[in-house]
N, C-alpha and C. Protein backbone atom coordinates (compact mmCIF):
# COMPACT_ATOMS: atom_id res chain seq x y z
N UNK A 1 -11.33 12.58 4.93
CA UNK A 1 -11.52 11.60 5.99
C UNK A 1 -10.18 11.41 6.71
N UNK A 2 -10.30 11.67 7.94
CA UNK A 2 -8.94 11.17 8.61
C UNK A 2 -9.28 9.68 9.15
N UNK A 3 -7.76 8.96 8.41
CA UNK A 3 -7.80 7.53 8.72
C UNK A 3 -6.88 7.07 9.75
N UNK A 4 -7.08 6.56 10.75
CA UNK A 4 -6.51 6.44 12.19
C UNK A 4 -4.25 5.75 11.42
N UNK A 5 -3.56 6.33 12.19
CA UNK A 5 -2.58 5.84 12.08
C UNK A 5 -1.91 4.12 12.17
N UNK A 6 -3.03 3.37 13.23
CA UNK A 6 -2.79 2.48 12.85
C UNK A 6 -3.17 1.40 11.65
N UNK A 7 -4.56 2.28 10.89
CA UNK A 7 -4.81 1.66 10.13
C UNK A 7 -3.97 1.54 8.88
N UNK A 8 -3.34 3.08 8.53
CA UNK A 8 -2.50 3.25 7.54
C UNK A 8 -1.36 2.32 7.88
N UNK A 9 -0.74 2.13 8.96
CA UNK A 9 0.25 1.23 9.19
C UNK A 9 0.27 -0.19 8.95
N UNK A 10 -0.65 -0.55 8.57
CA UNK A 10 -1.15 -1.82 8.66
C UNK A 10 -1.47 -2.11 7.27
N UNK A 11 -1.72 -1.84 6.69
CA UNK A 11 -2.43 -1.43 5.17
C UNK A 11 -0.84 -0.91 4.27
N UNK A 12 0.44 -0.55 5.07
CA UNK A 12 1.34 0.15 3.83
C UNK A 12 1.96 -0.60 3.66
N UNK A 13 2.44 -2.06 3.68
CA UNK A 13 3.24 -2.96 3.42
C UNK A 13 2.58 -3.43 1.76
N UNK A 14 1.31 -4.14 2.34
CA UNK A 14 0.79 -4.62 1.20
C UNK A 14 0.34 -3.34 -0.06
N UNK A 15 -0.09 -2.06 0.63
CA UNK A 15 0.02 -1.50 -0.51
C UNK A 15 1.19 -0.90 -1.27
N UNK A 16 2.33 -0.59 -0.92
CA UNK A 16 3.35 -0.77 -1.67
C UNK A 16 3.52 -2.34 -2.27
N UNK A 17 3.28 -3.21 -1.96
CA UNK A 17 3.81 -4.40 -2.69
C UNK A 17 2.83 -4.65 -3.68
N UNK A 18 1.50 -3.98 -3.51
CA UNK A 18 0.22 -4.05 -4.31
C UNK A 18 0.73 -3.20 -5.88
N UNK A 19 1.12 -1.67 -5.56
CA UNK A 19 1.38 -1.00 -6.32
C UNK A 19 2.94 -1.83 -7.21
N UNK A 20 4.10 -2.17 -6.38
CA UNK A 20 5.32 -2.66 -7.39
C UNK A 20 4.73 -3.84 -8.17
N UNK A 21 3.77 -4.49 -7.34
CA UNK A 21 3.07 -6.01 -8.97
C UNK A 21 2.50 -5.60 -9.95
N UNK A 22 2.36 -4.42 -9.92
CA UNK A 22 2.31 -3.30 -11.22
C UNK A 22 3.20 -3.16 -12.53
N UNK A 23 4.66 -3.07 -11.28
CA UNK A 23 5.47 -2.55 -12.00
C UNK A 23 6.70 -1.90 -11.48
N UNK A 24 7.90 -1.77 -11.64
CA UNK A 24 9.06 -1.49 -10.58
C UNK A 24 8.54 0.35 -10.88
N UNK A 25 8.89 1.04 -9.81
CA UNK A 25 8.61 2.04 -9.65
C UNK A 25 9.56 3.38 -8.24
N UNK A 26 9.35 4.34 -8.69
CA UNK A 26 10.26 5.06 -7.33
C UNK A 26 9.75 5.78 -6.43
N UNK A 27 10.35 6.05 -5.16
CA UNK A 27 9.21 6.67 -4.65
C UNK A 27 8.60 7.69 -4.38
N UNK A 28 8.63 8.80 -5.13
CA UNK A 28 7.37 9.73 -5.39
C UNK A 28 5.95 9.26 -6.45
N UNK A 29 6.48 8.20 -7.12
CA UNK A 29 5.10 7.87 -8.26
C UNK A 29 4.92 7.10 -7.44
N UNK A 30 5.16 6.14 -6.52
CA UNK A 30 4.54 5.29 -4.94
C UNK A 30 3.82 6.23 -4.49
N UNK A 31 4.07 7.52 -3.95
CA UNK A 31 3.57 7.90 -3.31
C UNK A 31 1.76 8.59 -3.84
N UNK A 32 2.33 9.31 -5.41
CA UNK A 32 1.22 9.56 -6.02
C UNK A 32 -0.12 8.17 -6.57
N UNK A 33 0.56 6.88 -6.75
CA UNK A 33 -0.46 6.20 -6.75
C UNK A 33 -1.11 5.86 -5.96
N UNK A 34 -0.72 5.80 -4.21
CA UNK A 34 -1.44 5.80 -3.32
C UNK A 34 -2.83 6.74 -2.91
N UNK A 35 -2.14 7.97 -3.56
CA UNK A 35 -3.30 8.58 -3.37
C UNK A 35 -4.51 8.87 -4.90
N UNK A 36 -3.81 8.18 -5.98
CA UNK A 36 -4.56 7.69 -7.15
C UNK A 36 -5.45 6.38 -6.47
N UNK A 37 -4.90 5.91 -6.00
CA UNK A 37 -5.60 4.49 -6.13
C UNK A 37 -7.10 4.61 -4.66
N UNK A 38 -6.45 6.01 -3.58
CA UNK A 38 -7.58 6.34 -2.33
C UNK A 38 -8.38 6.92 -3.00
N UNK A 39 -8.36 7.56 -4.35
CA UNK A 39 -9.25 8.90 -4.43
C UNK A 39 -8.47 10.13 -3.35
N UNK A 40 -7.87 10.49 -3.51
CA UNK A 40 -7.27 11.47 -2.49
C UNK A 40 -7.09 10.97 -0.94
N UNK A 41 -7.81 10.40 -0.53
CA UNK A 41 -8.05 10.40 0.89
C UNK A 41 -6.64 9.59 1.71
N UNK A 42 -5.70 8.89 1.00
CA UNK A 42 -4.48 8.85 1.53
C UNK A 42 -3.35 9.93 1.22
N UNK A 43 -2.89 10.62 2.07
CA UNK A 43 -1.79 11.21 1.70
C UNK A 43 -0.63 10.90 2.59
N UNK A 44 0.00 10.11 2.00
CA UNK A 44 1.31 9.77 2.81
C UNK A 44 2.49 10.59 2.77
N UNK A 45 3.59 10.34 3.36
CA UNK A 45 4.67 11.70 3.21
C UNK A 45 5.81 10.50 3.24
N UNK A 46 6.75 11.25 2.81
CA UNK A 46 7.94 10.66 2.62
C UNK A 46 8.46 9.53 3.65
N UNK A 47 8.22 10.50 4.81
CA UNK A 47 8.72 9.76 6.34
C UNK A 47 7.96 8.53 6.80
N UNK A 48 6.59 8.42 6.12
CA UNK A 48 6.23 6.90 6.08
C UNK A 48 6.54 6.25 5.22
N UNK A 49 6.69 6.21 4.30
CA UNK A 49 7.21 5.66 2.92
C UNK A 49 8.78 4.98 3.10
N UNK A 50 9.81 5.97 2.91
CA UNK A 50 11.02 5.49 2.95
C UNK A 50 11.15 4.21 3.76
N UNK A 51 11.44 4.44 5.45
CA UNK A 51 11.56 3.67 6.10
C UNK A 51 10.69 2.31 5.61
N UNK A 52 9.55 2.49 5.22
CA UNK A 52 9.26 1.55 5.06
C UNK A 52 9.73 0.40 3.76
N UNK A 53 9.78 1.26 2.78
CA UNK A 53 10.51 1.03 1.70
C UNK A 53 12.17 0.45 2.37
N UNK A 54 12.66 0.75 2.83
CA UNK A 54 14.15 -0.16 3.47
C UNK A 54 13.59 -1.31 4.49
N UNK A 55 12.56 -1.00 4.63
CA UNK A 55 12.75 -2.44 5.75
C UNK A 55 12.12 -3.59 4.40
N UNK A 56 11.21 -3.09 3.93
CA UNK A 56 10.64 -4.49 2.70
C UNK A 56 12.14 -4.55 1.83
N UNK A 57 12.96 -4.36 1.65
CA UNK A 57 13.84 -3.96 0.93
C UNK A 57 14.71 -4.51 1.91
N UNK A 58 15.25 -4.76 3.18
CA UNK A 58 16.01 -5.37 4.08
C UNK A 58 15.35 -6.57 4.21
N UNK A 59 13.93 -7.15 4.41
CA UNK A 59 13.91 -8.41 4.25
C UNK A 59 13.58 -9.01 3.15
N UNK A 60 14.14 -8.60 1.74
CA UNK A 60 13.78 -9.32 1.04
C UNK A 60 12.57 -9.57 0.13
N UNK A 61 11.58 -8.21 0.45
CA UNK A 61 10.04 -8.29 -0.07
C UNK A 61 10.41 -7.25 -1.80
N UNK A 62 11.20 -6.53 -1.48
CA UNK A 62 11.71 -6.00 -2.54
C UNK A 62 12.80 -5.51 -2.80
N UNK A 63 13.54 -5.19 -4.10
CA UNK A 63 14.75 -4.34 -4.22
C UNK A 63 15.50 -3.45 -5.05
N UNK A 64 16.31 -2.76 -4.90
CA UNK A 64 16.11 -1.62 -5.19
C UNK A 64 17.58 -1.04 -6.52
N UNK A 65 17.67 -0.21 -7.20
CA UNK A 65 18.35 -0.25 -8.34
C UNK A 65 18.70 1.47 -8.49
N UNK A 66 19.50 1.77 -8.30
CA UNK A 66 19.85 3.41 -8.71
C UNK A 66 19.58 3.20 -10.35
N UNK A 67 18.75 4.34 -10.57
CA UNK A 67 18.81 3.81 -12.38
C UNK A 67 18.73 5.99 -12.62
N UNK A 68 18.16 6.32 -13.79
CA UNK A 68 17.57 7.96 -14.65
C UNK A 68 16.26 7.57 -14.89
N UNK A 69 15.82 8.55 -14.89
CA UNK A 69 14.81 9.14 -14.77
C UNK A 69 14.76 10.01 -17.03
N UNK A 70 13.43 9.78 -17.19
CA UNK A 70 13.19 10.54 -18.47
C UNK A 70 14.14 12.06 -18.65
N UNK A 71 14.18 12.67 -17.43
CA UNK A 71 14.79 13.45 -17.50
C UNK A 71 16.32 13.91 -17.67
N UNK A 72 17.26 12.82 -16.50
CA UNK A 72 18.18 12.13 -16.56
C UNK A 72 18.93 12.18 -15.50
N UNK A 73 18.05 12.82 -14.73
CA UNK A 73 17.81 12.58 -12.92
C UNK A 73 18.35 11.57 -12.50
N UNK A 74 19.06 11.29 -11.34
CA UNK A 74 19.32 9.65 -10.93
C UNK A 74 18.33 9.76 -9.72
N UNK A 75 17.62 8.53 -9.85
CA UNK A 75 16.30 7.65 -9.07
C UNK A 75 16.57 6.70 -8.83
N UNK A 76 15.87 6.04 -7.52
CA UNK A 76 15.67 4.71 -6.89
C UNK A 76 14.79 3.96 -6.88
N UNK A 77 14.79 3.19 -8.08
CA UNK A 77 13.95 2.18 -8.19
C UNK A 77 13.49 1.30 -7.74
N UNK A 78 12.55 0.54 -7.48
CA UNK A 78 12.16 -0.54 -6.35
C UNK A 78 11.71 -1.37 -7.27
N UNK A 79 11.58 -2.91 -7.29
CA UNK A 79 11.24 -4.00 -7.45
C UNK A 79 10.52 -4.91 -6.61
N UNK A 80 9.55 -5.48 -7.39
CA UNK A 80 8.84 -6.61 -6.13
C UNK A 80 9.97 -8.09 -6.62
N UNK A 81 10.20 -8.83 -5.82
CA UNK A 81 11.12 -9.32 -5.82
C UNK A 81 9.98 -11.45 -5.51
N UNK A 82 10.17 -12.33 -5.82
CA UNK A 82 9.48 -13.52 -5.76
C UNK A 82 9.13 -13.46 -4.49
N UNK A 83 9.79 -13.28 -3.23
CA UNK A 83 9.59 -13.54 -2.03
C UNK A 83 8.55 -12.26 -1.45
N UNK A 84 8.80 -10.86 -2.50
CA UNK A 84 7.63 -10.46 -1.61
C UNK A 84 6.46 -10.53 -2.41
N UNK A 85 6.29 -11.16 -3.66
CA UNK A 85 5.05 -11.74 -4.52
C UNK A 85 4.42 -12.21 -3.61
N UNK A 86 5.05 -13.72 -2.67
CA UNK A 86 4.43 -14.68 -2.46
C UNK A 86 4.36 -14.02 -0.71
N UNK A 87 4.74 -12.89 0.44
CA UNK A 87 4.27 -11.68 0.63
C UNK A 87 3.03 -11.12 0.77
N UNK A 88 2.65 -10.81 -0.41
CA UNK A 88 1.63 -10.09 -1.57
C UNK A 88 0.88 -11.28 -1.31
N UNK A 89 0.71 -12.20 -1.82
CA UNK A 89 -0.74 -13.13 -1.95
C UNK A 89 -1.00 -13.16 -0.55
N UNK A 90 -0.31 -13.51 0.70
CA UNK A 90 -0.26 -13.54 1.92
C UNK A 90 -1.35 -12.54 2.21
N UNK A 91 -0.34 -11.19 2.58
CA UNK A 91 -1.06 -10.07 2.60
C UNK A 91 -2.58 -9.83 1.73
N UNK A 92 -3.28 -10.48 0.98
CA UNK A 92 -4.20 -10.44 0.27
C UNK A 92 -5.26 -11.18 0.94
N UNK A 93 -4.95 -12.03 1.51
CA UNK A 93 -5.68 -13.48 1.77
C UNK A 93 -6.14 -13.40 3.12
N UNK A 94 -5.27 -12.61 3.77
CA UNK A 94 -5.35 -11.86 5.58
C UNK A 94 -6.50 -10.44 5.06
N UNK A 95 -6.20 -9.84 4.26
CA UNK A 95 -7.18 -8.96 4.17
C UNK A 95 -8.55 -8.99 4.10
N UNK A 96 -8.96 -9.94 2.69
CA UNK A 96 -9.66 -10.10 2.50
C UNK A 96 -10.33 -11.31 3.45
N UNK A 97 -10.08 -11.95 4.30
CA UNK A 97 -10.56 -12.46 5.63
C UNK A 97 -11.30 -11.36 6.09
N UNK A 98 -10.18 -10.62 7.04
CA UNK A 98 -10.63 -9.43 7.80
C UNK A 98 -12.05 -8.47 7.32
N UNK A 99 -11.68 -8.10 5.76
CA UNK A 99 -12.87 -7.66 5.05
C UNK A 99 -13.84 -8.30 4.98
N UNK A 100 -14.13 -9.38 4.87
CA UNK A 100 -15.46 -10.31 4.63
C UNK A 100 -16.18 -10.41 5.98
N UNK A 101 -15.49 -10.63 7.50
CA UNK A 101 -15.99 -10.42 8.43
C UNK A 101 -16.74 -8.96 8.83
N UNK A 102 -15.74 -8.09 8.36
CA UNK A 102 -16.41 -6.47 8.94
C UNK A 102 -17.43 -6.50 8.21
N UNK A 103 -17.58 -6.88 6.92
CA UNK A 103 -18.60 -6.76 5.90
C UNK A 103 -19.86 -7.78 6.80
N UNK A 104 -20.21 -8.89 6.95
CA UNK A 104 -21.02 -9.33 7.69
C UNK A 104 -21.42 -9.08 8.88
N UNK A 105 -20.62 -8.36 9.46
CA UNK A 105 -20.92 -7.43 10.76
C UNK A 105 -21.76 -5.84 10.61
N UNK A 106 -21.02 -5.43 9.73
CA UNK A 106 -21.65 -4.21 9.50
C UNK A 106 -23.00 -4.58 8.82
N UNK A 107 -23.16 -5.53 8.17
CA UNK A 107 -24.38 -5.78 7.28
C UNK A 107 -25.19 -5.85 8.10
N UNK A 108 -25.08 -6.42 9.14
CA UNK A 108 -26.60 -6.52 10.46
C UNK A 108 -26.54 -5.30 11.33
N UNK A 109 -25.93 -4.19 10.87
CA UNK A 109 -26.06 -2.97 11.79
C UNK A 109 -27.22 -2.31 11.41
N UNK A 110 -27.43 -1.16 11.99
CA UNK A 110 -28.50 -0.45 11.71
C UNK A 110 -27.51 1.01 12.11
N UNK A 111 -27.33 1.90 11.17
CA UNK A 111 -26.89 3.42 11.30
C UNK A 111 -27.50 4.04 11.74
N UNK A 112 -29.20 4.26 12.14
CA UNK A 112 -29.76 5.61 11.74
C UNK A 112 -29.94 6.25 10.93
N UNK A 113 -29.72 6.01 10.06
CA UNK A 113 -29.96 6.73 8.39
C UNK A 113 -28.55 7.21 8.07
N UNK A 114 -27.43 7.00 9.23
CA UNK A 114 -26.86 8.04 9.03
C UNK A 114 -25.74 7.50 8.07
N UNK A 115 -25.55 6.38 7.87
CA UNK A 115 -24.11 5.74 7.29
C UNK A 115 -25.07 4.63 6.20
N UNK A 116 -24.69 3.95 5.23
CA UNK A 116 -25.31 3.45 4.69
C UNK A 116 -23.86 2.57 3.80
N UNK A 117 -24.39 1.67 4.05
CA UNK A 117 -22.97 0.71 3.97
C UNK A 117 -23.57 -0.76 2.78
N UNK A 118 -24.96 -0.81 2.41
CA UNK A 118 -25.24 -1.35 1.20
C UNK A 118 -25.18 -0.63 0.36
């Protein structure tokens, strides 16, 4: 499924902050849980990720720790940090708005057989 760019844009704040209330993490296993958590259908690349990762990380939503790796690799760790917890519930509460409306909208549609959304 291709998912329009602004939707992914809109959706990668909270899901990085979704994935670090997990657990502090770096970003290639960010990147692989994103597409654990789509079923495949997100594949993000570095070049959305990073940047984004420094700006939550410049204001404060998370931060970040040179640490090793099992291997003994040096990695960049990320942290969700209190301010982007409270962020996170934000981002949750706007969503699930948005979701509950499309959901009552779409519920009085009619597809054609072709989409089936109960």
């Amino acid at each position: 499924m291709d998912i329009p760019k602004d939707l992914v844009a809109a959706s990668a704040a909270p899901m990085v902050l979704s994935i670090l209330a997990e657990g502090d993490s770096y970003g290639y296993a960010i990147l692989g849980r994103v597409r654990e958590l789509s079923d495949g259908e997100l594949d993000w690349t570095e070049g959305l990720l990073y940047p984004l990762l420094h700006r939550l990380d410049r204001i404060g939503h998370i931060e970040s720790r040179w640490g090793q790796s099992e291997t003994g690799r040096r990695r960049k760790y990320y942290a969700l940090t209190a301010e982007g917890r409270s962020a996170l519930a934000t981002h949750v509460s706007q969503w699930r708005t948005v979701a509950a409306a499309l959901e009552t909208a779409w519920g009085r549609m009619d597809f054609g057989g072709q989409v089936s959304l109960a």
